[in-house]
Protein backbone atom coordinates (compact mmCIF):
# COMPACT_ATOMS: atom_id res chain seq x y z
CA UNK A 1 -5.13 -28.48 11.53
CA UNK A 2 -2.71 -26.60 13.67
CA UNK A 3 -2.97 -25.51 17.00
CA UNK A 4 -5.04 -22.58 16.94
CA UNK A 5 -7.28 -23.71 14.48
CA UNK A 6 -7.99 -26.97 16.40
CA UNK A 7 -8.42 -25.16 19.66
CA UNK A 8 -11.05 -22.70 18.13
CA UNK A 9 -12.78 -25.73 16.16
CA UNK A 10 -12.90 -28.13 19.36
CA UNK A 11 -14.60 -24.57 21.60
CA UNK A 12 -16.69 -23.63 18.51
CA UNK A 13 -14.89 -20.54 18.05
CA UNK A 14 -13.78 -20.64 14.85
CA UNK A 15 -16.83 -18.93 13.07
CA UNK A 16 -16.30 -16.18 15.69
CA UNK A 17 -12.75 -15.50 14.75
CA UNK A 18 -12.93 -15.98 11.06
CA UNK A 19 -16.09 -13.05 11.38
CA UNK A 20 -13.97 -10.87 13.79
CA UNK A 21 -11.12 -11.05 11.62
CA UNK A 22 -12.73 -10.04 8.20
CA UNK A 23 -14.43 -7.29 10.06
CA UNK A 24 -10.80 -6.50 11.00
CA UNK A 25 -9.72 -6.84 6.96
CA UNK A 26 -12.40 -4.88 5.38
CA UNK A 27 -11.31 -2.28 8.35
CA UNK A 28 -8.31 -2.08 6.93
CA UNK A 29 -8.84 -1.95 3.60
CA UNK A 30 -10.55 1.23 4.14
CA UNK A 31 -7.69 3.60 5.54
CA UNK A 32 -5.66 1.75 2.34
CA UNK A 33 -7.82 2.57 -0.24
CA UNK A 34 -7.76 6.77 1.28
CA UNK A 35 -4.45 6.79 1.50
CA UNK A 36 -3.38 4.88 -1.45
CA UNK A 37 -5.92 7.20 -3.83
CA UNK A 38 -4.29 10.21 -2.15
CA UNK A 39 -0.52 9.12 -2.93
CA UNK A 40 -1.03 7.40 -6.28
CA UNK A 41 -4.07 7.92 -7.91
CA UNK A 42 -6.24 5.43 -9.33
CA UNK A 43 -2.84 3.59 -10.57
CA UNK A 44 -2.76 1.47 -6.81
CA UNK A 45 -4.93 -0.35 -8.62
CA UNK A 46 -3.07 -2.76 -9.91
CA UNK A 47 -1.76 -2.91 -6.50
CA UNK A 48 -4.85 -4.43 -5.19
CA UNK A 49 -5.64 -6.37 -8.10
CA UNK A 50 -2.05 -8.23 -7.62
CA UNK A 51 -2.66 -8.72 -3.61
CA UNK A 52 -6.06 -10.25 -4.56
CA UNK A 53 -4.78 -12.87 -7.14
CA UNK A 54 -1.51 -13.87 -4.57
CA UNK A 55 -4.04 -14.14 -1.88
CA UNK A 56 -6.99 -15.96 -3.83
CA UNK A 57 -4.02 -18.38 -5.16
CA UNK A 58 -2.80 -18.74 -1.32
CA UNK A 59 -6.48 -19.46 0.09
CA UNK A 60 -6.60 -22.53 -2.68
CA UNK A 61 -2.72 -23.34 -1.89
CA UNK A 62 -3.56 -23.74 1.68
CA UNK A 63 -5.10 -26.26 3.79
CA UNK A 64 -5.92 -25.35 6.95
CA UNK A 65 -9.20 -23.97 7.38
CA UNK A 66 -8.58 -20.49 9.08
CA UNK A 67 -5.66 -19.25 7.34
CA UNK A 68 -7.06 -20.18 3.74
CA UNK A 69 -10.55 -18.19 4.54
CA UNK A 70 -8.61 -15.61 5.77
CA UNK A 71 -6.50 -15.27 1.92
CA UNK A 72 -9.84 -15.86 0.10
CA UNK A 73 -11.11 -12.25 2.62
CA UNK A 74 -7.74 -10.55 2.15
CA UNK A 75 -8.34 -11.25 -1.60
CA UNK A 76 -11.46 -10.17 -2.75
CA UNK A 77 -11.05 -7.29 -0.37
CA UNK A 78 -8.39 -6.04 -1.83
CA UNK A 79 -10.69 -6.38 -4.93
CA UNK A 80 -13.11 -4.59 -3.91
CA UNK A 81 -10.50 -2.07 -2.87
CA UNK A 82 -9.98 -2.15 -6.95
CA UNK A 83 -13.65 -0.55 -7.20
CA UNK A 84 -13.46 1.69 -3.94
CA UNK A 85 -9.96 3.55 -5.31
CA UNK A 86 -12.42 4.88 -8.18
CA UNK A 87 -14.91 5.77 -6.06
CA UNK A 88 -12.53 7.44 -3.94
CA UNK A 89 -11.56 9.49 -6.82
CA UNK A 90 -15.13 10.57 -7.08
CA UNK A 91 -15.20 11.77 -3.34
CA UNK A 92 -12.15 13.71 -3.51
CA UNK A 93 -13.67 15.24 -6.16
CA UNK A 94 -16.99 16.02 -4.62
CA UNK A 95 -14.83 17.45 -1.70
CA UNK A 96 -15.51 14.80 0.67
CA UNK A 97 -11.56 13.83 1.33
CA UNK A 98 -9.09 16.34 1.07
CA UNK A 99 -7.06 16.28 -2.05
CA UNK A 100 -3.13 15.92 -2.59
CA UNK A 101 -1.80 19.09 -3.97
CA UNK A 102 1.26 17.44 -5.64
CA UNK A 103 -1.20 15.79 -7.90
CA UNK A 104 -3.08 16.56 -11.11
CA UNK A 105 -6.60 14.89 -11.15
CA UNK A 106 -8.36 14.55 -14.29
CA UNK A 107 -10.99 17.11 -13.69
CA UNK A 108 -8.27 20.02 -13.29
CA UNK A 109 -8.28 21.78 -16.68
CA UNK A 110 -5.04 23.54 -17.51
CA UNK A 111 -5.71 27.55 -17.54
CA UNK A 112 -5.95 28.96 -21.02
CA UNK A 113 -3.94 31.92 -22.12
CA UNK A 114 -6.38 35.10 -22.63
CA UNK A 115 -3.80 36.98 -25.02
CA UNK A 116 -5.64 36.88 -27.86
């Protein structure tokens, strides 16, 4: 163990700070998912999906106790975040979040010519 991990294991902190810091995680996820949805779409996706298999790799890859629980939140967070970009979609849609007007969503239907 290093330092910090040993010093909140020997005060029984370390339950503490592994729950304050995935509160802190999912947290940020959030903002990421909005913005991410906004700029890109539902393509981020694959974003996410590649930050959760480094990070679930890392968590096994690593020994010490805080810092691998830590990967294994930062990975299935991000996804989850895989699952929230869709919904997000949905929101913006419903009018919930404000939409990006350099984008085409799928619902937009092109107008249609009344010349006939």
């Amino acid at each position: 163990m290093n330092n910090l991990t040993a010093f909140l294991h020997d005060y029984h902190l370390l339950g503490l700070a592994i729950g304050l810091l995935t509160f802190l995680i999912i947290g940020i996820f959030h903002p990421l998912v909005v913005k991410g949805e906004y700029y890109f779409g539902i393509r981020c996706r694959w974003w996410f999906m590649a930050l959760g298999f480094v990070c679930v790799i890392a968590s096994v890859i690593v020994s010490d106790i805080l810092w691998s629980t830590l990967l294994g939140v930062i990975g299935f967070s991000a996804f989850w975040s895989i699952h929230e970009i869709i919904q997000q979609e949905e929101r913006v849609h419903k009018g919930w979040f404000p939409r990006n007007p350099k984008r085409t969503y799928p619902w937009d239907k092109p107008e249609e010519d009344d010349r006939d």
